[in-house]
Protein backbone atom coordinates (compact mmCIF):
# COMPACT_ATOMS: atom_id res chain seq x y z
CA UNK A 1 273.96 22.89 -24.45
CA UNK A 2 276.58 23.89 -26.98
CA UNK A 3 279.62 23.22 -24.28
CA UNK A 4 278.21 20.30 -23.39
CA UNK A 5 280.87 16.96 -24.04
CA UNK A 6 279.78 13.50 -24.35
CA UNK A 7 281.44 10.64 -23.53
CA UNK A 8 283.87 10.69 -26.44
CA UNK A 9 285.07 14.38 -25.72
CA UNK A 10 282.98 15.81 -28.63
CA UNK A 11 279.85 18.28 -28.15
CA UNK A 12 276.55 16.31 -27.27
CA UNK A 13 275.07 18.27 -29.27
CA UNK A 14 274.98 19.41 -32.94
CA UNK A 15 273.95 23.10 -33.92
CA UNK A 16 271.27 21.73 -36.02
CA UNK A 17 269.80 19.82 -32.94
CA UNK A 18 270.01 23.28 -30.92
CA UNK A 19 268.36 24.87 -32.76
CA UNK A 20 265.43 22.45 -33.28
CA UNK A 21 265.12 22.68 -29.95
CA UNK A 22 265.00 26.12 -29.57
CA UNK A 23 262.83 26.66 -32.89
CA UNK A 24 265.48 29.27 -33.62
CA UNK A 25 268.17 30.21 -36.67
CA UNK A 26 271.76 28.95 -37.21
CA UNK A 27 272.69 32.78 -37.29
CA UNK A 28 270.16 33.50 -33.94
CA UNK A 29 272.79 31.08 -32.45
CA UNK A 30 276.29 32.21 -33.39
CA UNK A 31 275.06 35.53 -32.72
CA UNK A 32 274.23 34.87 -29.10
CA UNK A 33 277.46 32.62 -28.99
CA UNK A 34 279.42 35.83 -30.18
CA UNK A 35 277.87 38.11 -27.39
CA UNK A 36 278.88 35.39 -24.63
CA UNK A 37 282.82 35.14 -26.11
């Protein structure tokens, strides 16, 4: 979801949408993000 790019060439997505979705923390997400870099 996060890499995702809409139409204009900026993320679909916010963080704050991500992580409603996945009923998880700001820092939950980052965290994972800095395991995948």
């Amino acid at each position: 979801m996060y890499e995702e790019l809409g139409d204009d060439g900026r993320r679909r997505y916010t963080l704050n949408q991500i992580t409603a979705e996945f009923g998880v923390t700001r820092p939950t997400i980052y965290r994972h993000l800095t395991k995948s870099s």
